[in-house]
N, C-alpha and C. Protein backbone atom coordinates (compact mmCIF):
# COMPACT_ATOMS: atom_id res chain seq x y z
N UNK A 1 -6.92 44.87 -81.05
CA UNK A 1 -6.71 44.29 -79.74
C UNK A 1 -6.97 42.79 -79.83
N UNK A 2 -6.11 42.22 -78.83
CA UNK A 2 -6.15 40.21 -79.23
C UNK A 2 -7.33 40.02 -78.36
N UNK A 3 -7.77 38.95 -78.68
CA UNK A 3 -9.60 38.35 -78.22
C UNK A 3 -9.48 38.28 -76.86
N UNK A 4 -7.86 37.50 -76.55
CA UNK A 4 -8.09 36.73 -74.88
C UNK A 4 -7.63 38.09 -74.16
N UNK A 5 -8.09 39.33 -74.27
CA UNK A 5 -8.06 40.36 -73.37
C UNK A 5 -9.07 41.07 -72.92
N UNK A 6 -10.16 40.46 -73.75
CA UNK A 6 -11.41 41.03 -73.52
C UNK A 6 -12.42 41.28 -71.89
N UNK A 7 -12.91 42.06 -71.42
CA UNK A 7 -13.34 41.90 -70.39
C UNK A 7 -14.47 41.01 -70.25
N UNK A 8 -14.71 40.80 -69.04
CA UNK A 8 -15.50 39.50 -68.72
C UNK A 8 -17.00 39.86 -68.93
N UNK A 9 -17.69 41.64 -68.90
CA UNK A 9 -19.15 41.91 -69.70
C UNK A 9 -19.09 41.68 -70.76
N UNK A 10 -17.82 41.60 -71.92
CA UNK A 10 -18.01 41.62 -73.40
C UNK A 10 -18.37 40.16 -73.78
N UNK A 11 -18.20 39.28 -73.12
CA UNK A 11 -18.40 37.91 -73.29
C UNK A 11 -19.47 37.42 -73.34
N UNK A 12 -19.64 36.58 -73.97
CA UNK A 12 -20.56 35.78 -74.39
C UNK A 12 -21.43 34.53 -73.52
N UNK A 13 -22.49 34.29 -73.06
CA UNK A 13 -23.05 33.56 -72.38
C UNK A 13 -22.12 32.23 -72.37
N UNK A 14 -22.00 31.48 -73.22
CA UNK A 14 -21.55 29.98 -73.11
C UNK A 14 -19.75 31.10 -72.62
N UNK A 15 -18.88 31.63 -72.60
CA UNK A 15 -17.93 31.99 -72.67
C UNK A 15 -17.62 32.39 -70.81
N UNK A 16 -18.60 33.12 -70.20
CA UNK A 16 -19.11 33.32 -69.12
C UNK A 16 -18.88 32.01 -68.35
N UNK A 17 -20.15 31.00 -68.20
CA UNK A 17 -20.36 29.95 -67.79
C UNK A 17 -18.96 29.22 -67.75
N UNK A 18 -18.04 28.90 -68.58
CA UNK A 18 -16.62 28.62 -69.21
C UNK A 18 -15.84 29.53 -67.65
N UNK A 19 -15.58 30.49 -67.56
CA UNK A 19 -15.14 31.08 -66.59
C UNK A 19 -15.51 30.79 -65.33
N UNK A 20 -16.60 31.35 -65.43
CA UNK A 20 -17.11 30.68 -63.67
C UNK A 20 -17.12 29.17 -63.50
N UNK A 21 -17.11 28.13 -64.07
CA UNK A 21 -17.18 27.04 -63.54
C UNK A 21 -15.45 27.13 -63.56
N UNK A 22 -14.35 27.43 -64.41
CA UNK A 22 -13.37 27.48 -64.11
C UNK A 22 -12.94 27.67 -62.82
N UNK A 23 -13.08 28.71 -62.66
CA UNK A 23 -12.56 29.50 -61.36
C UNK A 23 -13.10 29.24 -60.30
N UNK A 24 -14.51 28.56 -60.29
CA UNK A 24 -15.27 27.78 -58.96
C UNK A 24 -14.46 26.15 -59.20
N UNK A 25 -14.26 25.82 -59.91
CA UNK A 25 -13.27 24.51 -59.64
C UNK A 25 -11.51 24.88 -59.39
N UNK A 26 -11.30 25.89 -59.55
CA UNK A 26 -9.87 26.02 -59.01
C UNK A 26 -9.68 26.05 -57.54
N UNK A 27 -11.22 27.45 -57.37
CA UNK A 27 -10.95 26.97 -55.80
C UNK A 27 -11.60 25.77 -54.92
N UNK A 28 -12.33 25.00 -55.76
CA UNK A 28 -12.57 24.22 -54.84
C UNK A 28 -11.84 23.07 -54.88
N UNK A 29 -11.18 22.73 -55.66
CA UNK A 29 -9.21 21.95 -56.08
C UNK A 29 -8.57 22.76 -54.68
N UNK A 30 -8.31 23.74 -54.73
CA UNK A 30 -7.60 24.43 -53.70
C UNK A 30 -7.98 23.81 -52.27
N UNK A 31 -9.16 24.16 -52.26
CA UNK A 31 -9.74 23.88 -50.55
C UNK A 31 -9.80 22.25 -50.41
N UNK A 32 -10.35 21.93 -51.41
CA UNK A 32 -9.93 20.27 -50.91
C UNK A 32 -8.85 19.85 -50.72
N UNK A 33 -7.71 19.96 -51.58
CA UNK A 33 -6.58 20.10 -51.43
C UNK A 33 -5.89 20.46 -50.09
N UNK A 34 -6.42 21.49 -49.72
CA UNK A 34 -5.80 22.39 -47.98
C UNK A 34 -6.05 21.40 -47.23
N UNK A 35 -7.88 20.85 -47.33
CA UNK A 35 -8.45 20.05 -46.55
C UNK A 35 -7.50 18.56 -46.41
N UNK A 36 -7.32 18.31 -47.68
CA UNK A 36 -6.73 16.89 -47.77
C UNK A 36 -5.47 16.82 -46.69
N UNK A 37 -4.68 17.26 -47.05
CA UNK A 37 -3.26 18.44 -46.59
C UNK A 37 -3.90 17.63 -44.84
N UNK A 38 -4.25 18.78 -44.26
CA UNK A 38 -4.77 18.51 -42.78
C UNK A 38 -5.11 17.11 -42.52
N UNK A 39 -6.03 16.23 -43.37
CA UNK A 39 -6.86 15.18 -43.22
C UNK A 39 -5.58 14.25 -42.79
N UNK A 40 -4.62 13.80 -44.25
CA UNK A 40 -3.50 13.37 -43.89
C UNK A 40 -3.21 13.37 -42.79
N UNK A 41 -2.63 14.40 -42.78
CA UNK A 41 -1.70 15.03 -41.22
C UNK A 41 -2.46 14.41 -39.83
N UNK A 42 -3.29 14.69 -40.18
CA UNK A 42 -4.19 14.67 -38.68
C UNK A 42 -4.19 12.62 -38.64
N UNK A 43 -3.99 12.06 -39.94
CA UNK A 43 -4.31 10.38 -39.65
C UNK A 43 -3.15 9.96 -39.09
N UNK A 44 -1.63 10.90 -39.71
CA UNK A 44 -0.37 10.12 -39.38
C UNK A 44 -0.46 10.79 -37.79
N UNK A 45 -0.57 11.64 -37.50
CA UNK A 45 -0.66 12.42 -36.07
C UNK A 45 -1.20 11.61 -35.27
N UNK A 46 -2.72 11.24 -35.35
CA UNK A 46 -2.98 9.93 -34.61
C UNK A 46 -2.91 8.80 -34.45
N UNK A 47 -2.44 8.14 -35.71
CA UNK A 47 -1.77 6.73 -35.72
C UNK A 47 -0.14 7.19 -35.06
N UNK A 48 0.79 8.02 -34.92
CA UNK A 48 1.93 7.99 -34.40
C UNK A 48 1.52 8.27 -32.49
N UNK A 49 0.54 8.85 -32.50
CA UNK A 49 0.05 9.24 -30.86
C UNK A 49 -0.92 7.99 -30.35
N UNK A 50 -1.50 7.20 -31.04
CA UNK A 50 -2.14 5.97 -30.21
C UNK A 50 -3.60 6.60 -29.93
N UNK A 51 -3.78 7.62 -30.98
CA UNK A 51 -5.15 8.16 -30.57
C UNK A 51 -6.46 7.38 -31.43
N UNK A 52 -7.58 6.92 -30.43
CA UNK A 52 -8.38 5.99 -31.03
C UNK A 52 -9.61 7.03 -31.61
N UNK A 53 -9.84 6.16 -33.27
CA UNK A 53 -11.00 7.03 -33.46
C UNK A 53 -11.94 5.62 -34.47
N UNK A 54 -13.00 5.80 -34.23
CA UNK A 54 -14.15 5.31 -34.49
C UNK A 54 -14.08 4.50 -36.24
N UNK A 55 -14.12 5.81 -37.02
CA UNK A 55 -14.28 5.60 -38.22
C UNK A 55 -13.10 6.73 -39.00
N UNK A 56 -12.78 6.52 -40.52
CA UNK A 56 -12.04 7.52 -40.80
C UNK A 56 -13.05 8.73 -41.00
N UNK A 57 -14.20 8.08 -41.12
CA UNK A 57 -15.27 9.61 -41.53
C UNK A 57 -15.22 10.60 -40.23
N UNK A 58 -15.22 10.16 -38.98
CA UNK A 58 -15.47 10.63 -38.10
C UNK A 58 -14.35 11.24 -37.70
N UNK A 59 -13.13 10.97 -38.31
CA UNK A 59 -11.89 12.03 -38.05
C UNK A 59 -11.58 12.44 -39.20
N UNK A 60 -12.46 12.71 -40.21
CA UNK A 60 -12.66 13.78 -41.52
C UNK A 60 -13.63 14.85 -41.16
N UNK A 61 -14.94 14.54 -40.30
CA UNK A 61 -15.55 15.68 -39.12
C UNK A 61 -15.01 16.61 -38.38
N UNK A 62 -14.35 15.56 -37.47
CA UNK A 62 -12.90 16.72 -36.72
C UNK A 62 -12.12 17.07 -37.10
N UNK A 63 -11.79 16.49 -38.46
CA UNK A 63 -10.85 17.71 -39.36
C UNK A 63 -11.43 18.63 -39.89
N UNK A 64 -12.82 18.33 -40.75
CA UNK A 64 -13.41 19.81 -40.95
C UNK A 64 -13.81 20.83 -39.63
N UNK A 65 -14.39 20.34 -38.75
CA UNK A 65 -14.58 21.52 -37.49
C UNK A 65 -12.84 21.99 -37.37
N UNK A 66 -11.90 21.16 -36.98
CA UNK A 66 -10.96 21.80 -36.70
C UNK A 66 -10.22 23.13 -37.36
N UNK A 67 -10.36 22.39 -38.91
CA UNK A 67 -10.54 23.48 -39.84
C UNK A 67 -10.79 24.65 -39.64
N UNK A 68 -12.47 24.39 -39.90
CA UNK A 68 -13.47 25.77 -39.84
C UNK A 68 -13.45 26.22 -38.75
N UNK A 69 -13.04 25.64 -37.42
CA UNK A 69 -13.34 26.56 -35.92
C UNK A 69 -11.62 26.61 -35.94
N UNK A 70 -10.73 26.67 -36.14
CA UNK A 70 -9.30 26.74 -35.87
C UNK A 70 -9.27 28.32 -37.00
N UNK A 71 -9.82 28.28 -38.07
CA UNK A 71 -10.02 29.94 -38.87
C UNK A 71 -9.91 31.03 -37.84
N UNK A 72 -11.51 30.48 -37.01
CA UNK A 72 -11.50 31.75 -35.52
C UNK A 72 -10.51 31.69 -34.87
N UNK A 73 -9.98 31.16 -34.37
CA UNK A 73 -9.32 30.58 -33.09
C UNK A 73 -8.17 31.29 -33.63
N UNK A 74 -7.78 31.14 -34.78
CA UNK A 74 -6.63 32.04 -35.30
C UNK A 74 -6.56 33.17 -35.31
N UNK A 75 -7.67 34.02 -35.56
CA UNK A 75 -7.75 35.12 -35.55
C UNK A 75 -7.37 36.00 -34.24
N UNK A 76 -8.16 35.44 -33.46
CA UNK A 76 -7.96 35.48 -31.62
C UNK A 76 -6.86 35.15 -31.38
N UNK A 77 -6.04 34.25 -31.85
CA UNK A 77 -4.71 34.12 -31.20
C UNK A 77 -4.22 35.23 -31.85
N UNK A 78 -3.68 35.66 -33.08
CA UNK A 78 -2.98 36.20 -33.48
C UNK A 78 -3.51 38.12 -33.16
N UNK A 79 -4.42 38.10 -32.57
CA UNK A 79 -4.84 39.19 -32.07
C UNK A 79 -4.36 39.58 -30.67
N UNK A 80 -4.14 38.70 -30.07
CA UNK A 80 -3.85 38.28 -28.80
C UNK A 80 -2.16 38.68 -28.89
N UNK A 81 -1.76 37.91 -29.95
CA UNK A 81 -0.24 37.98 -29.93
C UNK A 81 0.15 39.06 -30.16
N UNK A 82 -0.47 39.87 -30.63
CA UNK A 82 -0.09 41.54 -31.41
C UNK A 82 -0.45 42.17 -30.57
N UNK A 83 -1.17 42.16 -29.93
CA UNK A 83 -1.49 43.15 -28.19
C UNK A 83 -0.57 42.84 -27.59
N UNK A 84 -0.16 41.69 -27.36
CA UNK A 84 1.28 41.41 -26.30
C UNK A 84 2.19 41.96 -26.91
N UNK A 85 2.17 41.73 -28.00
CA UNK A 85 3.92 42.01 -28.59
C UNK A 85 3.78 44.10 -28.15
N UNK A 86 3.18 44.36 -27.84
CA UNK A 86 3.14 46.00 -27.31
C UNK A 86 3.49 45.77 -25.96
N UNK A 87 3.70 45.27 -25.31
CA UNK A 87 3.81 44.90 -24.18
C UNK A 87 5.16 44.21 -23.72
N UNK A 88 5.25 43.57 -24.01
CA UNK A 88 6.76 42.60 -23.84
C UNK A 88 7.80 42.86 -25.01
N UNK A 89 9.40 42.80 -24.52
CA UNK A 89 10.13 43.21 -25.00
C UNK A 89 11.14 42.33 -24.91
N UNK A 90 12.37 41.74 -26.29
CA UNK A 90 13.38 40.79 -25.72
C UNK A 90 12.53 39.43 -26.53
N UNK A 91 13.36 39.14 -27.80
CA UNK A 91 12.40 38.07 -28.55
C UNK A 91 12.50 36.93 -28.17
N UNK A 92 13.25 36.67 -27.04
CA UNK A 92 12.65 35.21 -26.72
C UNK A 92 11.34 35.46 -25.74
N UNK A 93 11.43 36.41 -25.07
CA UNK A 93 9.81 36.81 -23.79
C UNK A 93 8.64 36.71 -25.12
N UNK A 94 9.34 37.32 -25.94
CA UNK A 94 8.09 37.49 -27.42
C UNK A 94 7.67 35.92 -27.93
N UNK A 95 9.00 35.27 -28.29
CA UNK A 95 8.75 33.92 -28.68
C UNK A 95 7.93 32.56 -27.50
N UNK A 96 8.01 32.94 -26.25
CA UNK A 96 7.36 32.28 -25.53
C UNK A 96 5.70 32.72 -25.05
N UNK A 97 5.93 34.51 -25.24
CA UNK A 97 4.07 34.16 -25.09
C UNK A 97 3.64 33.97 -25.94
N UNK A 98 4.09 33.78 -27.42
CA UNK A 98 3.44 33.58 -28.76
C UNK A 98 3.20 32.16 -28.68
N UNK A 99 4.30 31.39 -27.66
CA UNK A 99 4.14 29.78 -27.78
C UNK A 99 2.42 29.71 -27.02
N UNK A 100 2.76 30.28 -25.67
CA UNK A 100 1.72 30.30 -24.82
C UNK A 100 0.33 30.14 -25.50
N UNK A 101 0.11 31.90 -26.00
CA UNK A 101 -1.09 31.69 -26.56
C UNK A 101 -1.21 31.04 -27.77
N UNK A 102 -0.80 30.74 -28.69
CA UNK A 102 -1.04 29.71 -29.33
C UNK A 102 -1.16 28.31 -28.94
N UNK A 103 -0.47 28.07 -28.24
CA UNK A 103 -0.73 26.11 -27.83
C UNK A 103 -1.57 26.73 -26.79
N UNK A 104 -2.35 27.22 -26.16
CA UNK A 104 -3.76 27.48 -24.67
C UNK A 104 -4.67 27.79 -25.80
N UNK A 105 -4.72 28.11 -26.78
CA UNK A 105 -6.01 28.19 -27.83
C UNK A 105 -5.95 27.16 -28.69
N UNK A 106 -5.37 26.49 -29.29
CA UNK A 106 -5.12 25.16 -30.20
C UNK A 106 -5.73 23.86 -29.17
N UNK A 107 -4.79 24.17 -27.76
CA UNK A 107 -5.43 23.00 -26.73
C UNK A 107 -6.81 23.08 -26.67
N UNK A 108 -7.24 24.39 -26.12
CA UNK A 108 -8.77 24.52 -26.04
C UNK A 108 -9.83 24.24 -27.22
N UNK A 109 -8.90 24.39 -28.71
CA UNK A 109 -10.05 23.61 -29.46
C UNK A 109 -9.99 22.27 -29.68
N UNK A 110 -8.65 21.47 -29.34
CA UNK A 110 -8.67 20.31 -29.96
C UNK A 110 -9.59 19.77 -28.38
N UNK A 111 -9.51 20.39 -27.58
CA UNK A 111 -10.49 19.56 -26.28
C UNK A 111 -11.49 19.29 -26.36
N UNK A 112 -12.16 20.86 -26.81
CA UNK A 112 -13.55 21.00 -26.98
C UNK A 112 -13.74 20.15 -28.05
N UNK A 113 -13.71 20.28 -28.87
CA UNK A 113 -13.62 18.68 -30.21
C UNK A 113 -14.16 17.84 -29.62
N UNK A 114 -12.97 17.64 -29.12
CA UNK A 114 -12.40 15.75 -28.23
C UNK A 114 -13.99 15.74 -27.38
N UNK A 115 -14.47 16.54 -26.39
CA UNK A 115 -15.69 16.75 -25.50
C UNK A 115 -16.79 16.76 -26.51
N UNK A 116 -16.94 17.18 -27.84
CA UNK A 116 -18.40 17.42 -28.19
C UNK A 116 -17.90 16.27 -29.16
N UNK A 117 -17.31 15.53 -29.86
CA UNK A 117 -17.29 14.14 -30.65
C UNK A 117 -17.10 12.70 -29.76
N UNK A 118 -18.01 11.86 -29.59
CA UNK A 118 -17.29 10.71 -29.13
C UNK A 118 -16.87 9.43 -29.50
N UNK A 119 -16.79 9.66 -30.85
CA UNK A 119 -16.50 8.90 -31.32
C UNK A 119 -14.59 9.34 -31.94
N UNK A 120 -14.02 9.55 -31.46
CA UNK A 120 -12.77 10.07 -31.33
C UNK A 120 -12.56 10.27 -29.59
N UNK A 121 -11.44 9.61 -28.93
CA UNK A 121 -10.69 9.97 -27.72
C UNK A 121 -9.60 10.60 -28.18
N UNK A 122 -9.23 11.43 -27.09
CA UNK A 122 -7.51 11.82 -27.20
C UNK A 122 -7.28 12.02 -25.41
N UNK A 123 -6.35 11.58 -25.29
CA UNK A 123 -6.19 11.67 -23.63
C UNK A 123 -5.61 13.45 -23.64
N UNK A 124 -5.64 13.52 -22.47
CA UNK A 124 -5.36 15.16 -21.87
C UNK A 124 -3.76 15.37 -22.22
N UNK A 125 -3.08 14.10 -22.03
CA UNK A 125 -1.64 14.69 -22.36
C UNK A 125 -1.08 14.95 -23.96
N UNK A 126 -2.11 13.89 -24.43
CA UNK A 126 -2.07 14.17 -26.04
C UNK A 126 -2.74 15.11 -26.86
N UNK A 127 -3.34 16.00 -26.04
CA UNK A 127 -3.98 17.01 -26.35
C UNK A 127 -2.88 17.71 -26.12
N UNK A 128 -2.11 17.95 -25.18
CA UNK A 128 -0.92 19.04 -24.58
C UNK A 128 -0.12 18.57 -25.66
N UNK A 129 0.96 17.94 -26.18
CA UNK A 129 1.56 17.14 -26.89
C UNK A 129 0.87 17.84 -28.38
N UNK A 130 0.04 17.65 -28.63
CA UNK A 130 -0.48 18.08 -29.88
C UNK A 130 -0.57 19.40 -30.05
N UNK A 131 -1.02 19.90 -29.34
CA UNK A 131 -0.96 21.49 -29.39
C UNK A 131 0.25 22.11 -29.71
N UNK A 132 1.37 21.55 -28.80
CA UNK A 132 2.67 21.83 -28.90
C UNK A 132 3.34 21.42 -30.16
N UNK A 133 3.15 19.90 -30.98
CA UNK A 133 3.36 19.76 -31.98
C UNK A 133 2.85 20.95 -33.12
N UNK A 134 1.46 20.74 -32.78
CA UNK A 134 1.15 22.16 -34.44
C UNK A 134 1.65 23.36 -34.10
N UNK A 135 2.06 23.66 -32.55
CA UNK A 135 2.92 25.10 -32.98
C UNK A 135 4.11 25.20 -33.62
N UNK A 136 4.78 23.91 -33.41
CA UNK A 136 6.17 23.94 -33.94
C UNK A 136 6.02 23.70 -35.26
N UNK A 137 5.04 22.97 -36.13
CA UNK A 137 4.66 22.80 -36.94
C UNK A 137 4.84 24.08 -37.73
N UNK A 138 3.57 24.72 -37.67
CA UNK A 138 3.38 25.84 -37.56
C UNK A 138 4.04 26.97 -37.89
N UNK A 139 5.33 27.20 -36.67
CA UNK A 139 6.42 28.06 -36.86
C UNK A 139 7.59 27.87 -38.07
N UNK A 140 7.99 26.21 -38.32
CA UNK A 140 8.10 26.08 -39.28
C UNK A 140 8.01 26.22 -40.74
N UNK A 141 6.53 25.96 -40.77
CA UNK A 141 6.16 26.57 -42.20
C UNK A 141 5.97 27.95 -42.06
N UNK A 142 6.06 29.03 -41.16
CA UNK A 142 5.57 30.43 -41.26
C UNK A 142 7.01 30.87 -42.15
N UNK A 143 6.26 31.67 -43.27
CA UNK A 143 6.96 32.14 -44.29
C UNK A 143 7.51 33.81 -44.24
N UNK A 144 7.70 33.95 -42.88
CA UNK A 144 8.88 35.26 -42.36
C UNK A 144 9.97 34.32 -42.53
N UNK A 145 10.93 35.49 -43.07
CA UNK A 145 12.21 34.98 -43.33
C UNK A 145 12.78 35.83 -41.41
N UNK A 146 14.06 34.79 -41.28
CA UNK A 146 14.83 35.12 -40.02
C UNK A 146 15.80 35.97 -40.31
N UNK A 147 16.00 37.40 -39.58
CA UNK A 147 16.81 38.34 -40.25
C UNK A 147 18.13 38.02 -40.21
N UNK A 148 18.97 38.05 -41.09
CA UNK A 148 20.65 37.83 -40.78
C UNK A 148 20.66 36.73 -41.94
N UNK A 149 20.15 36.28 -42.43
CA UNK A 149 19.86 34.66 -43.44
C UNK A 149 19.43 35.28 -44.67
């Protein structure tokens, strides 16, 4: 049998260590990466919206909360959306409460943000505006294919 098939108990201390720091730097390449991804996004988003913020650190904060509290917020929406979709019938009624609850939960976190940081403003309509942007965003990158295509 060839060496590089060996399981990961047969290995050797320095061989071990070799692995795990591997694979703890892939994902953390990954997540910074995701993070970066957003960070971007979120600078051209507010330099194209006129939204004032303090420092860039301080809208690298609200990108990590947005982050880490937008995880939940997802969950709940998309929980939300799958109870409705039992309910409503006719995919555009489907495609509009999916808009609904997604941009009324996206709004509600980028508010709450906006309310517990003050060193970042966003006015109320650019909060609406934004919400609506990352859904379309959003729907965009969602990787269901459209049937008939």
């Amino acid at each position: 049998m060839s060496d590089h098939n060996r399981s990961f108990r047969d290995m050797n201390v320095k061989e071990k260590v070799i692995v795990v720091t591997a694979i703890t730097s892939l994902i953390l390449f990954s997540l910074s990466f995701a993070i970066g991804i957003f960070y971007f996004g979120f600078v051209g988003i507010f330099s194209l919206l006129g939204i004032q913020f303090d420092s860039y650190y301080s809208l690298l904060v609200f990108v990590l909360l947005y982050f880490v509290v937008g995880i939940f917020t997802d969950i709940v929406s998309m929980a939300l959306v799958t109870i409705s979709y039992h309910y409503i019938s006719g995919k555009l009624h489907l495609f509009f409460t999916r808009m609904f609850i997604d941009c009324t939960i996206t709004w509600l976190l980028l508010f709450t943000l906006d309310e517990f940081m003050h060193s970042i403003t966003i006015p109320f309509s650019i909060e609406i505006l934004m919400a609506v942007l990352l859904f379309i965003i959003g729907i965009a990158f969602d990787d269901k294919k459209i049937k008939g295509s």
